[in-house]
C-alpha atoms as a PDB file:
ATOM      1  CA  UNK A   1     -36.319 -19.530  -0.348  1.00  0.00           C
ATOM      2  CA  UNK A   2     -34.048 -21.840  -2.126  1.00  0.00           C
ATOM      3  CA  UNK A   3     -37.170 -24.131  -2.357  1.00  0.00           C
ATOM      4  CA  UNK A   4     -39.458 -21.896  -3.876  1.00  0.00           C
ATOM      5  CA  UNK A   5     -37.256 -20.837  -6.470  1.00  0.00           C
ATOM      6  CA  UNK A   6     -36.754 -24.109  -7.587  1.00  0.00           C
ATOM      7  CA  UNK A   7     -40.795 -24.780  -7.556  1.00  0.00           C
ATOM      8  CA  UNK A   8     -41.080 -21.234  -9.553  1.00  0.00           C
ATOM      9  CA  UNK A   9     -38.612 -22.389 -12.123  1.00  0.00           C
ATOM     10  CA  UNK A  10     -40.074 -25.564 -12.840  1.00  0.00           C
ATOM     11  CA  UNK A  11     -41.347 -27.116 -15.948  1.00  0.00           C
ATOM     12  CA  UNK A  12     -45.413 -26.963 -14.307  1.00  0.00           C
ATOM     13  CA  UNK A  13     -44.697 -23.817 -13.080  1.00  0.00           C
ATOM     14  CA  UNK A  14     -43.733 -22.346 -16.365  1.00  0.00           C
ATOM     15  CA  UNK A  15     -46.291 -24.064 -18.085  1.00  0.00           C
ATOM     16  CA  UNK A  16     -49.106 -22.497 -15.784  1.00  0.00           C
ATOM     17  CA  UNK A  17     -47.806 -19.595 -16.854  1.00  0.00           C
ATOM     18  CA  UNK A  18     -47.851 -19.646 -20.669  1.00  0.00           C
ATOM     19  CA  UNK A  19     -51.830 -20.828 -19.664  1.00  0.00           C
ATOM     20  CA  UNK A  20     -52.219 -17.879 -17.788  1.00  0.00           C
ATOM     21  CA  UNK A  21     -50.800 -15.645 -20.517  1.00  0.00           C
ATOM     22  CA  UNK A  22     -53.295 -17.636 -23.067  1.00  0.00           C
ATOM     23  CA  UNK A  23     -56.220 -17.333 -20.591  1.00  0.00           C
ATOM     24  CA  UNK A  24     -55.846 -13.662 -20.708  1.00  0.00           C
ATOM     25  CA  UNK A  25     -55.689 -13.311 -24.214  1.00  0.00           C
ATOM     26  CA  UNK A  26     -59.217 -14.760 -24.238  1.00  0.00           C
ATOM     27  CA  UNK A  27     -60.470 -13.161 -21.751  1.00  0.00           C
ATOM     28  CA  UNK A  28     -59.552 -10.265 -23.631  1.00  0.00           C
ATOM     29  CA  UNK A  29     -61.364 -11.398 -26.471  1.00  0.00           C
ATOM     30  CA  UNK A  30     -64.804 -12.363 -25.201  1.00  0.00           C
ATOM     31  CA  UNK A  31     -64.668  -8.858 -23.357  1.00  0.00           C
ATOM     32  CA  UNK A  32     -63.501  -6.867 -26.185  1.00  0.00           C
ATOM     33  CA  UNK A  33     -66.013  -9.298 -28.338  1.00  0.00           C
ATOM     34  CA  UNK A  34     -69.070  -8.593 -26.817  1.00  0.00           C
ATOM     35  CA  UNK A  35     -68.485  -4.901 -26.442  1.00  0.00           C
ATOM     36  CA  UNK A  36     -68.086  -4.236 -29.947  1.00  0.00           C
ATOM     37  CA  UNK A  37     -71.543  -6.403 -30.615  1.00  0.00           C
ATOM     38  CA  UNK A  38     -73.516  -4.811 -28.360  1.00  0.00           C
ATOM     39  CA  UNK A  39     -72.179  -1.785 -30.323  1.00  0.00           C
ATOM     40  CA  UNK A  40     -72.646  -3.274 -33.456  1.00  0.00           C
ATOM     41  CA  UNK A  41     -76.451  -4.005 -32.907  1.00  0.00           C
ATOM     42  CA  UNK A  42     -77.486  -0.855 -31.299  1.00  0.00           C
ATOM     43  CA  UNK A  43     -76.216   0.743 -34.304  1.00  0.00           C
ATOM     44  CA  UNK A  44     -77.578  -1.529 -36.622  1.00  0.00           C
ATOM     45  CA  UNK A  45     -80.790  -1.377 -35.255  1.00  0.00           C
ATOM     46  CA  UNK A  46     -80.542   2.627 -35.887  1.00  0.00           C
ATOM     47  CA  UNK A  47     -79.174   2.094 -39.748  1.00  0.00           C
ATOM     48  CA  UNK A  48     -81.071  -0.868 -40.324  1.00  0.00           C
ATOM     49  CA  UNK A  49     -78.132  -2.793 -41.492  1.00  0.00           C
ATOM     50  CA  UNK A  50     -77.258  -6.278 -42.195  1.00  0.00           C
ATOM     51  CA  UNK A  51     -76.982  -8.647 -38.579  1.00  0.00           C
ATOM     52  CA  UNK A  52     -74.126 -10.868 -39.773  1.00  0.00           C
ATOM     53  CA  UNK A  53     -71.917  -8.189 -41.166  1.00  0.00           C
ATOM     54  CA  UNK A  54     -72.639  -6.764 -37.997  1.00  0.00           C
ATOM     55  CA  UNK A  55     -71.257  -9.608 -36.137  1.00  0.00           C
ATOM     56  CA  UNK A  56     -68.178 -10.497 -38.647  1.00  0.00           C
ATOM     57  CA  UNK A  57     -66.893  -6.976 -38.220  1.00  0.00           C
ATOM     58  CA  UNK A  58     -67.102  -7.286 -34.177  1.00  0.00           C
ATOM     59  CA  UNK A  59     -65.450 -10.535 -34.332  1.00  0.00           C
ATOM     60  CA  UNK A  60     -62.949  -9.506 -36.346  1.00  0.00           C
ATOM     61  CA  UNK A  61     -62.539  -6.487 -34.813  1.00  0.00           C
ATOM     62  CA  UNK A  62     -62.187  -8.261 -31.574  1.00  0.00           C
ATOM     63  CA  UNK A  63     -59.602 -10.409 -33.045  1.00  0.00           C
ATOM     64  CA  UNK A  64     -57.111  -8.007 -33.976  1.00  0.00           C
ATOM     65  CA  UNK A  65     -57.538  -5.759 -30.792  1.00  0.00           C
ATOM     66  CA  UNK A  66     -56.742  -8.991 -28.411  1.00  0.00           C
ATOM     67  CA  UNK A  67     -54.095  -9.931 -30.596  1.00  0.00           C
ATOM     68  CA  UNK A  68     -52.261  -6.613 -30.566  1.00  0.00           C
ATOM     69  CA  UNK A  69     -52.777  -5.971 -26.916  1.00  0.00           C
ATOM     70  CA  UNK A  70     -51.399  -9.626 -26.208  1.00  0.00           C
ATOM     71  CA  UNK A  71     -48.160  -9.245 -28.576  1.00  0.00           C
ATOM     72  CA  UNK A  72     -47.580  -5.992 -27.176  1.00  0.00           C
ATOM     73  CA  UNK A  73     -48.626  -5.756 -23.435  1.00  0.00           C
ATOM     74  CA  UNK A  74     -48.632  -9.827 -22.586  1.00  0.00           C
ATOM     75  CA  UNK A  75     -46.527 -11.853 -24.288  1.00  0.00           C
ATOM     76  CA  UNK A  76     -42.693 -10.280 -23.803  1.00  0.00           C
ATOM     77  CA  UNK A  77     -40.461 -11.637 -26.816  1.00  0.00           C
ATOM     78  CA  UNK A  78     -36.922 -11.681 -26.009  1.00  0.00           C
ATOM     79  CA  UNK A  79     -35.027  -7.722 -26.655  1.00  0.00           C
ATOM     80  CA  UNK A  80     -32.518  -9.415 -29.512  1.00  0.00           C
ATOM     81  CA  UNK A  81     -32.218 -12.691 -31.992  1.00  0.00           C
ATOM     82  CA  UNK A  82     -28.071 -13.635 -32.597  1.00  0.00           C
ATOM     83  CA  UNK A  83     -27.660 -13.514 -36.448  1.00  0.00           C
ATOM     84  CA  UNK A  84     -23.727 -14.960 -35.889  1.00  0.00           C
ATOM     85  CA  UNK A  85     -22.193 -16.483 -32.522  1.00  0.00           C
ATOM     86  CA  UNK A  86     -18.807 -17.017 -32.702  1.00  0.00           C
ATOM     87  CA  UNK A  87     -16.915 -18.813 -29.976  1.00  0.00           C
ATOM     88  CA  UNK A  88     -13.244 -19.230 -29.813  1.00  0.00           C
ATOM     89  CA  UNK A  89     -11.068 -20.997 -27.056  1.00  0.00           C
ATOM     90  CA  UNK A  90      -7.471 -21.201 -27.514  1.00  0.00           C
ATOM     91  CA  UNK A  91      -5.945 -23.615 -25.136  1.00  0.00           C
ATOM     92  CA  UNK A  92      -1.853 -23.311 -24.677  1.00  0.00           C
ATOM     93  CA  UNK A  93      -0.004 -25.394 -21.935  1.00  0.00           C
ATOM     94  CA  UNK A  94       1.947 -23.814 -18.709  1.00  0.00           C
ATOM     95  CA  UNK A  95       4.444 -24.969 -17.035  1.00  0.00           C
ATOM     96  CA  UNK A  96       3.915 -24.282 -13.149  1.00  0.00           C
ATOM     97  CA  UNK A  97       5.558 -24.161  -9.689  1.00  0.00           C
ATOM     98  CA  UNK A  98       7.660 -27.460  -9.428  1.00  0.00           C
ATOM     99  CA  UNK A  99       7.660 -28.316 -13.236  1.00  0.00           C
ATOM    100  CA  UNK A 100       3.428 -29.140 -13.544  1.00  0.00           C
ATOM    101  CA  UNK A 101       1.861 -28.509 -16.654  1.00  0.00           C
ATOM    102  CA  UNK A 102      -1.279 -27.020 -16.502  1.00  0.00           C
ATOM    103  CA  UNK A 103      -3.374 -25.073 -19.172  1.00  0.00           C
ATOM    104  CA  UNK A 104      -3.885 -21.377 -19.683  1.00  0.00           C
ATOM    105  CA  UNK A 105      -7.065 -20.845 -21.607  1.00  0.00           C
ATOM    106  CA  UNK A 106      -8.104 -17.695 -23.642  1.00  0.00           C
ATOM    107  CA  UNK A 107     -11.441 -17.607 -24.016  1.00  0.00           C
ATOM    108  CA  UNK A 108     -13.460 -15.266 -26.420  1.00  0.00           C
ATOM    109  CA  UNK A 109     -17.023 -14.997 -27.579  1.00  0.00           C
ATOM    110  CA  UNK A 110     -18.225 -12.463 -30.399  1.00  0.00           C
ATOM    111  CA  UNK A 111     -22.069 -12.215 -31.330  1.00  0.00           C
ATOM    112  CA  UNK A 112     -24.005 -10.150 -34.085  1.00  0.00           C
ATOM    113  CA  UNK A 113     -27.444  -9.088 -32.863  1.00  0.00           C
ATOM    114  CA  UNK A 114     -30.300  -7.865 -34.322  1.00  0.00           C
ATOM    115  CA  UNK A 115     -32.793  -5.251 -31.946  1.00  0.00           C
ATOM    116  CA  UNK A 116     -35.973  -7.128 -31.689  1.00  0.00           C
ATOM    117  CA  UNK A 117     -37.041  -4.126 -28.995  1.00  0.00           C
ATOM    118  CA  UNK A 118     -36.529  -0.551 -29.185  1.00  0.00           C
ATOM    119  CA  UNK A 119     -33.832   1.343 -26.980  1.00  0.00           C
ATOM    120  CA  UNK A 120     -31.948  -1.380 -26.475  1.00  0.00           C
ATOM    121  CA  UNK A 121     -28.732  -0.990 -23.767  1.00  0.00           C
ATOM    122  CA  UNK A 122     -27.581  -4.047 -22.599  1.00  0.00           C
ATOM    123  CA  UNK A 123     -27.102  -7.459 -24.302  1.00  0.00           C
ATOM    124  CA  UNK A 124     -26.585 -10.389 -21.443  1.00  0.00           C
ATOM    125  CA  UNK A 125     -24.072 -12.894 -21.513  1.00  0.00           C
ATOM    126  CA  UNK A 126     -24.094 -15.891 -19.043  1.00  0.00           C
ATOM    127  CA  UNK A 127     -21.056 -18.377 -18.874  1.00  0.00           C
ATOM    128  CA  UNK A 128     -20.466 -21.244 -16.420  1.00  0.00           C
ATOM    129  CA  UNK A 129     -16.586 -22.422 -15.835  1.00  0.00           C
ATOM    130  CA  UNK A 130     -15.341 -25.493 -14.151  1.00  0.00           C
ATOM    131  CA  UNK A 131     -12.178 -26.782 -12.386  1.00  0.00           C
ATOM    132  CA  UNK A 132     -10.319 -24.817 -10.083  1.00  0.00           C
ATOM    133  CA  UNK A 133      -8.655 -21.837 -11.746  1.00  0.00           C
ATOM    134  CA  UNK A 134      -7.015 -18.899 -11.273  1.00  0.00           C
ATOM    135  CA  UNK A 135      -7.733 -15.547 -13.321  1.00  0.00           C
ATOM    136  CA  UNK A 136      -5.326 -13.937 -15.576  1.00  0.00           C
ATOM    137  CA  UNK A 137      -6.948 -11.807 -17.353  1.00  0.00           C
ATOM    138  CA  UNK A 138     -10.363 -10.259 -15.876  1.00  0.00           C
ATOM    139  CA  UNK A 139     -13.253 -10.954 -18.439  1.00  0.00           C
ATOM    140  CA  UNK A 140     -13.755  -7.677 -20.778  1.00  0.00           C
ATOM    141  CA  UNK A 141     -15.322  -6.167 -23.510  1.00  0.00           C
ATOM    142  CA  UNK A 142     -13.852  -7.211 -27.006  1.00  0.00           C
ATOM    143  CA  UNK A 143     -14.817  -3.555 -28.456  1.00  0.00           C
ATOM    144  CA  UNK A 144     -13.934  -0.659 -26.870  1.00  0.00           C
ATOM    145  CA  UNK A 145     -16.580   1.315 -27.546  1.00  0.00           C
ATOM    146  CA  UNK A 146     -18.676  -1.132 -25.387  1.00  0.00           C
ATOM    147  CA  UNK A 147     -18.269  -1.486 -21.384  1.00  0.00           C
ATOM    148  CA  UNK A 148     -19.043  -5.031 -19.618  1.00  0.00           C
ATOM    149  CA  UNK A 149     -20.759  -5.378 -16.443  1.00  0.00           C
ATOM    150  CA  UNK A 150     -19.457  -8.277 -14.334  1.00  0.00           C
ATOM    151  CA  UNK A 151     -21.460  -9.747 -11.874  1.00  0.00           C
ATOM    152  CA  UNK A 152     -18.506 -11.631 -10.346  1.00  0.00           C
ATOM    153  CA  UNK A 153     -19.597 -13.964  -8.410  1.00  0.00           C
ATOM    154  CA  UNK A 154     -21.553 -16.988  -9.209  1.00  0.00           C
ATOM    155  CA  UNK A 155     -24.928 -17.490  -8.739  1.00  0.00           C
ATOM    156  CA  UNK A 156     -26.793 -20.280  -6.993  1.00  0.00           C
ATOM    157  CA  UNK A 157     -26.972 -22.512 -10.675  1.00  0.00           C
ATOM    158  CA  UNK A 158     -23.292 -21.681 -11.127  1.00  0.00           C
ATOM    159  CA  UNK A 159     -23.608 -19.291 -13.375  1.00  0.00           C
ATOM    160  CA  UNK A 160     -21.779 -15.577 -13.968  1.00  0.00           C
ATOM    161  CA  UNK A 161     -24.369 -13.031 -15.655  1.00  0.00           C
ATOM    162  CA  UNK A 162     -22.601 -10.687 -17.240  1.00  0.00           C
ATOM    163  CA  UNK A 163     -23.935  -7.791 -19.397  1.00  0.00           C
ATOM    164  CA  UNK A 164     -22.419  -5.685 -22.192  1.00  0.00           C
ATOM    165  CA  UNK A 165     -23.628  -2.126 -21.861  1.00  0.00           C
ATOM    166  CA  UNK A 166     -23.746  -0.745 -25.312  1.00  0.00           C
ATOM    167  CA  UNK A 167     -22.790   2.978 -23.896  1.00  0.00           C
ATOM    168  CA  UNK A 168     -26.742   4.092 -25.662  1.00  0.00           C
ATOM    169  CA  UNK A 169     -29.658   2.900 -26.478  1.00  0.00           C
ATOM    170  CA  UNK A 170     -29.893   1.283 -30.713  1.00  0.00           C
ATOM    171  CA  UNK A 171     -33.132   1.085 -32.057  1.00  0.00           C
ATOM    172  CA  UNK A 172     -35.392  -1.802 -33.337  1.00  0.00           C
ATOM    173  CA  UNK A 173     -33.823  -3.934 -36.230  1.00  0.00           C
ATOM    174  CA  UNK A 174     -30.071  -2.257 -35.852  1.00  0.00           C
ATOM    175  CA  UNK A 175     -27.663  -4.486 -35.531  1.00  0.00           C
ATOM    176  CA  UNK A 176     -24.152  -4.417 -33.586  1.00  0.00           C
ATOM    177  CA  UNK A 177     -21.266  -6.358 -32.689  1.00  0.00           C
ATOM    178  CA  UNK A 178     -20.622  -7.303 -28.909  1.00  0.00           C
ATOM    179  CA  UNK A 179     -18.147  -9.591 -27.561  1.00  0.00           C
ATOM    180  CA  UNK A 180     -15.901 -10.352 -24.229  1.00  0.00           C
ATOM    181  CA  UNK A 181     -12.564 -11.814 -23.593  1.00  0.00           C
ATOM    182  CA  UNK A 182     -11.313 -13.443 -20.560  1.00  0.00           C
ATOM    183  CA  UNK A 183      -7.680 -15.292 -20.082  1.00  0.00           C
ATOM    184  CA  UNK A 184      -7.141 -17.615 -17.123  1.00  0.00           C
ATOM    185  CA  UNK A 185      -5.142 -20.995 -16.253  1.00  0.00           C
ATOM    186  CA  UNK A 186      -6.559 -24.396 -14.340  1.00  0.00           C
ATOM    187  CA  UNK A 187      -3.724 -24.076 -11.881  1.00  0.00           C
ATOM    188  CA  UNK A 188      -5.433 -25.465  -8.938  1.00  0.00           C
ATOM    189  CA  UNK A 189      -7.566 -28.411 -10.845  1.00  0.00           C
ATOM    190  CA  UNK A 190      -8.229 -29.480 -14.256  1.00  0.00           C
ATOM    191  CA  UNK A 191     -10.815 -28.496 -16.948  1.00  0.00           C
ATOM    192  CA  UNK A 192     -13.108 -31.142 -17.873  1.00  0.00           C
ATOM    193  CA  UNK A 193     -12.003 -31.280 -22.126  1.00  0.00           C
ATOM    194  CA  UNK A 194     -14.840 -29.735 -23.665  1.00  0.00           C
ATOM    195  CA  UNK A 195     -16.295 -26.177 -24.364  1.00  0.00           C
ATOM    196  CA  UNK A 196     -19.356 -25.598 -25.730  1.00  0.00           C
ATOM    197  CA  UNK A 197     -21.458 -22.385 -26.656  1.00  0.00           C
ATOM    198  CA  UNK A 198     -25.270 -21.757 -26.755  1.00  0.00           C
ATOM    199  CA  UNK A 199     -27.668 -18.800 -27.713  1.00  0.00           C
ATOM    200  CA  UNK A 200     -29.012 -18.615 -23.889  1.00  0.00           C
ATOM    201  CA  UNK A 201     -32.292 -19.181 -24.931  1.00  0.00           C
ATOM    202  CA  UNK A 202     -31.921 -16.635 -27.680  1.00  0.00           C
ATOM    203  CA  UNK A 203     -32.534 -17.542 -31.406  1.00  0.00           C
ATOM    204  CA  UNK A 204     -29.008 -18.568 -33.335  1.00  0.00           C
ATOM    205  CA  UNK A 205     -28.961 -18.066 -37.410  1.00  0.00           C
ATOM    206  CA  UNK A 206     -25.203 -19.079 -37.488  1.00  0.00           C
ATOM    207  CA  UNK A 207     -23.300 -20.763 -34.434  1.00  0.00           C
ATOM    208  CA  UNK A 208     -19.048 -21.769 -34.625  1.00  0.00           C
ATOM    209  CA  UNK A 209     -17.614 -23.038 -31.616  1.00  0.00           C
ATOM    210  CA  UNK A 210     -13.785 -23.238 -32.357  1.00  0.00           C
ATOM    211  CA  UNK A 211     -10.856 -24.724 -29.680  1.00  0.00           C
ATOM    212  CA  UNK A 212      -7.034 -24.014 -31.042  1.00  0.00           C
ATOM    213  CA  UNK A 213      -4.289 -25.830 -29.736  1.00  0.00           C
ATOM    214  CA  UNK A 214      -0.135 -25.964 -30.269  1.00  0.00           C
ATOM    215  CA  UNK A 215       0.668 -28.937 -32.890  1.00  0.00           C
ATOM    216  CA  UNK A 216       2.877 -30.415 -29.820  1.00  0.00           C
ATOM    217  CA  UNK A 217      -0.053 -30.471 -27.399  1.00  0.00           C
ATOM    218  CA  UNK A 218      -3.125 -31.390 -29.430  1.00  0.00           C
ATOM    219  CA  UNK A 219      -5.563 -33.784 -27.863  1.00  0.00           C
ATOM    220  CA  UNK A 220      -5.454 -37.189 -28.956  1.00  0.00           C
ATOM    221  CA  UNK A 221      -8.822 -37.399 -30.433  1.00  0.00           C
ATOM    222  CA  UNK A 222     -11.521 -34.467 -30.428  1.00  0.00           C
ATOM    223  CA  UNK A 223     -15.839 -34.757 -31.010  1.00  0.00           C
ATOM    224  CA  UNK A 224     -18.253 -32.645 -32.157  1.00  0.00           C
ATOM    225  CA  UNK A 225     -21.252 -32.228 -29.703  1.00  0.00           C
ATOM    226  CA  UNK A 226     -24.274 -31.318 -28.821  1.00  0.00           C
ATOM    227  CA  UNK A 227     -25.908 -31.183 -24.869  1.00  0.00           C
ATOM    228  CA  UNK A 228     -29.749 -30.329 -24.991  1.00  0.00           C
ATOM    229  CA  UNK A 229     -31.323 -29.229 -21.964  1.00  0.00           C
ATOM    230  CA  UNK A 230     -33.360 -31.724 -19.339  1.00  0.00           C
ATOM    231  CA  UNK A 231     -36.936 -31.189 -18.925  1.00  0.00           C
ATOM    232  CA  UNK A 232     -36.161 -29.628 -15.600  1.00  0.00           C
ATOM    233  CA  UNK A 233     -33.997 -26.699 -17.336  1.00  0.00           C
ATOM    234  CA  UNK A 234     -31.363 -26.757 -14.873  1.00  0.00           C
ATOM    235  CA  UNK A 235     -28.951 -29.493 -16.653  1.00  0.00           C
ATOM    236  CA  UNK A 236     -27.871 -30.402 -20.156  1.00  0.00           C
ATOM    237  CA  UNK A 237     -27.398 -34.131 -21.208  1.00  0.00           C
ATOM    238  CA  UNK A 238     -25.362 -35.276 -24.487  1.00  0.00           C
ATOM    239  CA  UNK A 239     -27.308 -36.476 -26.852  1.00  0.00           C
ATOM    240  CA  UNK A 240     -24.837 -36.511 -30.126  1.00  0.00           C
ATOM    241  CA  UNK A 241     -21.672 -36.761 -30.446  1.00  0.00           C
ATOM    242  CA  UNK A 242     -19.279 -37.309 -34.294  1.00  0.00           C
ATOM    243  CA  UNK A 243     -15.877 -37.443 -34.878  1.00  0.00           C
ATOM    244  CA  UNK A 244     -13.880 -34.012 -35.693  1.00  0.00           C
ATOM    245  CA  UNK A 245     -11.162 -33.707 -37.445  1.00  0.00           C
ATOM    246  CA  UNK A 246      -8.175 -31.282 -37.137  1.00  0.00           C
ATOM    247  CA  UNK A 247      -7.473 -28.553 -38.992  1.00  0.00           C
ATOM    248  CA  UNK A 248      -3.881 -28.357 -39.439  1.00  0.00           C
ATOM    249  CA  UNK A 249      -1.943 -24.458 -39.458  1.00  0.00           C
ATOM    250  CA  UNK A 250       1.538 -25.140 -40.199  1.00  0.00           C
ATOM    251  CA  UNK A 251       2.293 -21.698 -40.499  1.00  0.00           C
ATOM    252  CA  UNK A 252       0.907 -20.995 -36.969  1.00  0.00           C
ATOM    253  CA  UNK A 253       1.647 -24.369 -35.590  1.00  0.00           C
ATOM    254  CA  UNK A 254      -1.491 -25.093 -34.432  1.00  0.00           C
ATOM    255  CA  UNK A 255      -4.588 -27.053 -34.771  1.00  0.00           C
ATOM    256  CA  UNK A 256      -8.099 -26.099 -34.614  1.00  0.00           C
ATOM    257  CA  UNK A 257     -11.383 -28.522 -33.826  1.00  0.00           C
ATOM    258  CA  UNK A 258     -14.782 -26.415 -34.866  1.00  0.00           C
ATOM    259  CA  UNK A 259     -18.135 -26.512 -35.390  1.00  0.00           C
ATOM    260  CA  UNK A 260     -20.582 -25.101 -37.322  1.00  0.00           C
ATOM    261  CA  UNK A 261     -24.145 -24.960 -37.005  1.00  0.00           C
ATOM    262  CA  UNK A 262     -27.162 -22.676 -39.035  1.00  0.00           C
ATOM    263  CA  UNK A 263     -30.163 -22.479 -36.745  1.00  0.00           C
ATOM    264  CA  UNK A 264     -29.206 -24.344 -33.818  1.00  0.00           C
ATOM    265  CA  UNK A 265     -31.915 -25.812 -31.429  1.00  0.00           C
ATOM    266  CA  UNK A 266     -32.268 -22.694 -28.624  1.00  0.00           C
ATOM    267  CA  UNK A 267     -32.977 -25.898 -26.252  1.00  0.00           C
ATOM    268  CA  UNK A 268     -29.305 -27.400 -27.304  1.00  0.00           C
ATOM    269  CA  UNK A 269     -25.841 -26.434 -26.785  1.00  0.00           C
ATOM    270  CA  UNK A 270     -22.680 -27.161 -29.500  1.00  0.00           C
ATOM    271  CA  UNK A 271     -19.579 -27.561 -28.933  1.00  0.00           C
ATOM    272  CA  UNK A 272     -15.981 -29.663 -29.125  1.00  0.00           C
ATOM    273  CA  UNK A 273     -15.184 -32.311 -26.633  1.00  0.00           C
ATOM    274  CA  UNK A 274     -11.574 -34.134 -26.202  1.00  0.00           C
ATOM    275  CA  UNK A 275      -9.371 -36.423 -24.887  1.00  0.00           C
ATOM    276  CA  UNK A 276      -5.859 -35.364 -23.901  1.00  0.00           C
ATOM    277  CA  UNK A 277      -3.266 -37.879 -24.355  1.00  0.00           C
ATOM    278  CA  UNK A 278      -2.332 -40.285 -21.511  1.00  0.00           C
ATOM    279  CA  UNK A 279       0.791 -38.494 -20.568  1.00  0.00           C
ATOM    280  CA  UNK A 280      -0.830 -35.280 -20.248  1.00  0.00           C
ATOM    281  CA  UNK A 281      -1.387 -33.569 -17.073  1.00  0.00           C
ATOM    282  CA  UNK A 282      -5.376 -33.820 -18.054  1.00  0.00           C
ATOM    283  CA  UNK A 283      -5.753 -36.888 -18.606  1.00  0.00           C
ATOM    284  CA  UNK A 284      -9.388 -36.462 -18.471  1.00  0.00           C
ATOM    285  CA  UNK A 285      -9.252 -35.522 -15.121  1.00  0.00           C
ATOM    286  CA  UNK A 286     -11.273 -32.862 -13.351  1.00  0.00           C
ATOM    287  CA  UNK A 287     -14.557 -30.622 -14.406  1.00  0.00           C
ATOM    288  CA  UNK A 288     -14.759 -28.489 -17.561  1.00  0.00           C
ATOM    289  CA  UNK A 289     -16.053 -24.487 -18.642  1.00  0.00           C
ATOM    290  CA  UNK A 290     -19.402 -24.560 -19.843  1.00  0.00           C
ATOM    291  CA  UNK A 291     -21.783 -21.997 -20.102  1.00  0.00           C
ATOM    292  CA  UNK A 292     -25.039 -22.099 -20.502  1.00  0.00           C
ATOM    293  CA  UNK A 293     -25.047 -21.913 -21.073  1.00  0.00           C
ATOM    294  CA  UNK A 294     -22.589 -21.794 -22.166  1.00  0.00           C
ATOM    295  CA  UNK A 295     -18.139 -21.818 -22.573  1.00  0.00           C
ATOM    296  CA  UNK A 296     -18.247 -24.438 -21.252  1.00  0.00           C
ATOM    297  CA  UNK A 297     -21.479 -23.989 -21.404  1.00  0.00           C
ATOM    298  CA  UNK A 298     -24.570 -22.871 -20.047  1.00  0.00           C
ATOM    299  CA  UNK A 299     -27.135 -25.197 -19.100  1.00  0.00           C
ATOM    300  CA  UNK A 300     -30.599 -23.609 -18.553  1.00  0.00           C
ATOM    301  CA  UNK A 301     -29.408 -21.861 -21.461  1.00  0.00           C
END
C-alpha cells in the first residue's frame, strides 16, 4: 500500500494526470464540435446560408462549451487563495529538571483568505514539527468564533492536517480571518533553529514569517531563507539563504528576525534560520518544526 501511494504521488503520475484532464477537454471539443456542425449544415442547407459562418459559429460555439464544462466539471481549482500569511514563533528559554535549559516555543499562524468556491467550511492547515517535545498548550483556534479540527497524530510524510471549521458555510469572494495557536517545549530533544511557513500549495499575495526572542538569549547570528520543493514533492532543499538582521525592542526586551515576501513561489517555503550561541543548550543540535509545509515547515507544501 505504502508503495502505491508513493507511485500515485509521483511527479509521472501527476503529470499523466494533468494529460488526462487535457485529453478530455478535447475530447470534449471534437464531440461537442462536430455536433454543432452537423447542426449547423442541416440548417443551413434549409436557410440557404453562408458555409463558413456556419462553421465559425460551431467552432466557436464548441470552444466555449468545452471550456466551461472543463473549468467547471474537470479542472478543480483550489476552494481559497491567502491574501496575508502571517507566521509568528516566539521562542523563550526553560529551565528544566536538574538545571537544563531547554526552549518553550509559542507558535502562531494567522491567514486572510479569499473564497475562490462557494459554501466554503473548512480552511486546512498542515504543519510538520521536529525534535522531541512535549505539549503545553494543545494547538487551537486563534478566533473564537472558529473551531479547529485536530487530526493528532501524524501522518505517514510527518505531517499533522489540521482544519479550521468556520462554524458555516461563506460564499465566493468573502473573505475571513483564521488562525491557530499551539505552545509547547523541546524537553526531550532539541529543535533544529529554523521555522519556516508556506501557502501549502495555495497562492500567497503577502507572506511574514517572524521568530522573537529575549535580548539575553538571542541567537548568535540569524538568515533569511527559502526551501523549494524537490521534483519528487516529498522534500524541500535550500536554495537561498541572506543575512537578517535583528530588530531590537528595548521596551519589550526582545529581538525579532522576519521576513517578508509579496507573491511567494507556491513551490517554495520562507522562513528564518539560526545559530544559537556555543554555550547554549542548542547548539545546533537536534531536528527543527517545519511545516509544509510548513512551521517548521511543510514540505510537499
Amino acid at each position: 500500500m505504502m508503495g502505491l501511494q508513493k507511485l500515485l504521488d509521483s511527479t509521472p503520475a501527476r503529470l499523466a494526470g494533468r494529460s488526462s484532464d487535457l485529453l478530455q477537454l478535447v475530447a470534449l471539443a471534437f464531440t461537442t464540435l462536430a455536433a454543432v456542425y452537423g447542426a449547423g449544415i442541416t440548417w443551413a442547407a434549409i436557410h440557404g446560408a453562408s458555409l463558413p459562418l456556419v462553421v465559425g459559429a460551431a467552432a466557436l460555439f464548441a470552444v466555449v462549451a468545452a471550456t466551461t464544462f472543463y473549468v467547471k466539471c474537470i479542472h478543480t481549482p483550489k476552494d481559497s487563495v491567502i491574501e496575508e500569511l502571517d507566521g509568528l514563533l516566539v521562542v523563550a528559554r526553560v529551565h528544566g529538571e536538574g538545571g537544563r535549559i531547554h526552549h518553550r516555543y509559542t507558535y502562531n499562524r494567522q491567514q486572510q483568505i479569499r473564497a475562490i468556491r462557494p459554501n466554503l467550511r473548512i480552511v486546512g492547515i498542515r504543519s510538520h514539527w521536529s525534535g522531541q517535545s512535549r505539549t503545553v498548550e494543545e494547538a487551537a483556534s486563534l478566533f473564537p468564533e472558529h473551531r479547529l479540527l485536530d487530526g493528532a497524530i501524524a501522518e505517514e510524510d510527518g505531517r499533522i492536517h489540521r482544519w479550521v471549521y468556520l462554524l458555516g458555510p461563506i460564499a465566493r469572494n468573502r473573505r475571513v480571518r483564521v488562525g491557530i495557536k499551539q505552545i509547547f517545549e523541546d524537553a526531550y530533544g532539541p529543535m533544529k533553529p529554523y521555522y519556516r511557513e508556506s501557502g501549502e500549495d495555495r497562492k500567497v499575495h503577502r507572506l511574514s514569517v517572524r521568530v522573537r526572542f529575549a535580548c539575553d538569549d538571542a541567537p548568535v547570528e540569524a538568515w533569511q531563507v527559502v526551501w523549494k520543493r524537490s521534483r519528487s514533492g516529498s522534500t524541500r532543499q535550500e536554495v537561498a539563504r541572506d543575512e537578517c538582521r535583528p530588530i531590537i525592542h528595548p521596551d519589550t526586551g526582545s529581538v525579532v528576525y522576519e521576513l517578508l515576501k509579496s507573491k511567494p513561489d507556491p513551490d517554495c517555503a520562507y522562513g528564518i534560520s539560526w545559530r544559537w550561541p556555543m554555550t547554549s543548550a542548542h547548539c545546533n543540535a537536534g531536528a527543527p518544526l517545519h511545516e509544509e509545509p510548513t512551521p517548521m515547515t511543510r514540505s510537499a507544501t
